[in-house]
Protein backbone atom coordinates (compact mmCIF):
# COMPACT_ATOMS: atom_id res chain seq x y z
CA UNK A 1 -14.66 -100.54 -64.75
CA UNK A 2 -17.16 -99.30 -67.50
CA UNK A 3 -16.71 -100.75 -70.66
CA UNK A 4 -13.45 -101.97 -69.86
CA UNK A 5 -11.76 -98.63 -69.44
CA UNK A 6 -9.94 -98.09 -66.20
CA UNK A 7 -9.99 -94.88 -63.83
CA UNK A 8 -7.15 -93.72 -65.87
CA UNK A 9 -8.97 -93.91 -69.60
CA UNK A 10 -12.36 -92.41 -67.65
CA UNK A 11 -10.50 -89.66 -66.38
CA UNK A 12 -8.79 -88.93 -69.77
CA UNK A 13 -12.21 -89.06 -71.67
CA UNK A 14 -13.90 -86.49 -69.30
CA UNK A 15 -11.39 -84.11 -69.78
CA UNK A 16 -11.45 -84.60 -73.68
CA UNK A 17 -15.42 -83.86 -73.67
CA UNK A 18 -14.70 -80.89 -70.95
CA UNK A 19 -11.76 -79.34 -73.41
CA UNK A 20 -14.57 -80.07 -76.70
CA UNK A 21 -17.54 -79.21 -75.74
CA UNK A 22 -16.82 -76.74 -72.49
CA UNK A 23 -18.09 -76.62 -68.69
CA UNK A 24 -21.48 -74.69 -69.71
CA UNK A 25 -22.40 -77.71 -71.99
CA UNK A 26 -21.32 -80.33 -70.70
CA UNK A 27 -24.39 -81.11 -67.64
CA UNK A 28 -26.35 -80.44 -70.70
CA UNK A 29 -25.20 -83.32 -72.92
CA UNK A 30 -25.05 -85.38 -69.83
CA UNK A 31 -28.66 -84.97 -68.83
CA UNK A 32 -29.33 -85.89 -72.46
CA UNK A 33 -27.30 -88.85 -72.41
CA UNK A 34 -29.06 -90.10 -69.33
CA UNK A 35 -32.72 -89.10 -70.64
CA UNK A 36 -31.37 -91.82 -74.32
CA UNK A 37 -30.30 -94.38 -71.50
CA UNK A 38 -33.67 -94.61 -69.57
CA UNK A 39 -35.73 -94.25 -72.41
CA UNK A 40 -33.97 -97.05 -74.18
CA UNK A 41 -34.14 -99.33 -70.75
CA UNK A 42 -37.96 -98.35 -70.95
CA UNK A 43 -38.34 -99.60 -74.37
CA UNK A 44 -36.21 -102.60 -73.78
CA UNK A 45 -38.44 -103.85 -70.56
CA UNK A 46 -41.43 -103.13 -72.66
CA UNK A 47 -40.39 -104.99 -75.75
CA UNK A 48 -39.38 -107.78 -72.93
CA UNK A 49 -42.94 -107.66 -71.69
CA UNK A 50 -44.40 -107.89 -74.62
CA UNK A 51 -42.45 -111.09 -76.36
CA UNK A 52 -43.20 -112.53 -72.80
CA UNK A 53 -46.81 -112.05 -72.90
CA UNK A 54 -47.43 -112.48 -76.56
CA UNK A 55 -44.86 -115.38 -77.10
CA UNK A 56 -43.74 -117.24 -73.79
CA UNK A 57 -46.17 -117.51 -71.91
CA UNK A 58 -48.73 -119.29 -75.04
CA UNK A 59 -45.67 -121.71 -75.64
CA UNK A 60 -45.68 -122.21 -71.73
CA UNK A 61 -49.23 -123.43 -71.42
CA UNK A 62 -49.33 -124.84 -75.09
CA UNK A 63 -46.28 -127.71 -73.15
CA UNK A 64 -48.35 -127.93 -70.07
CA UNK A 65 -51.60 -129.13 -72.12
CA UNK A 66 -48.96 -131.63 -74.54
CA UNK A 67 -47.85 -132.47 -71.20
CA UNK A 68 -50.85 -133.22 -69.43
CA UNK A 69 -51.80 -135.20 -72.71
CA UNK A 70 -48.83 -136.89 -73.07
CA UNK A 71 -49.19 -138.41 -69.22
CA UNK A 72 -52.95 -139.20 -70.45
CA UNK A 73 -51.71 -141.16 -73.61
CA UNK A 74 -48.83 -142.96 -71.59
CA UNK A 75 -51.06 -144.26 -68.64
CA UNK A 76 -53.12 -146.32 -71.45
């Protein structure tokens, strides 16, 4: 299922979009469609990267030195 819409409601939509916008037009908007999707999976993984690397990973080795400290502190 995509989106929660069944074979039945998928079916029904493609021949809405077929009967608005025509057979000549219609690999053209779907090309487009799928150029927005990958592009906006692109900038998603990048944007992921990036709070990883600039925010994660700092906090990650900022609590293994309070960690390391911590043990330090409690063994006295």
């Amino acid at each position: 299922m995509f989106l929660g819409a069944g074979p039945s409601e998928l079916i029904f939509i493609l021949i809405i979009a077929l009967i608005i916008f025509g057979p000549k037009r219609l690999p053209e908007i779907a090309k487009s469609i799928s150029k927005a999707i990958n592009e906006f999976k692109q900038a998603s993984q990048g944007l992921h990267d990036a709070v990883r690397k600039d925010l994660i990973e700092p906090l990650a080795s900022t609590n293994e030195i309070a960690e390391s400290d911590s043990k330090i502190y409690d063994s006295n």
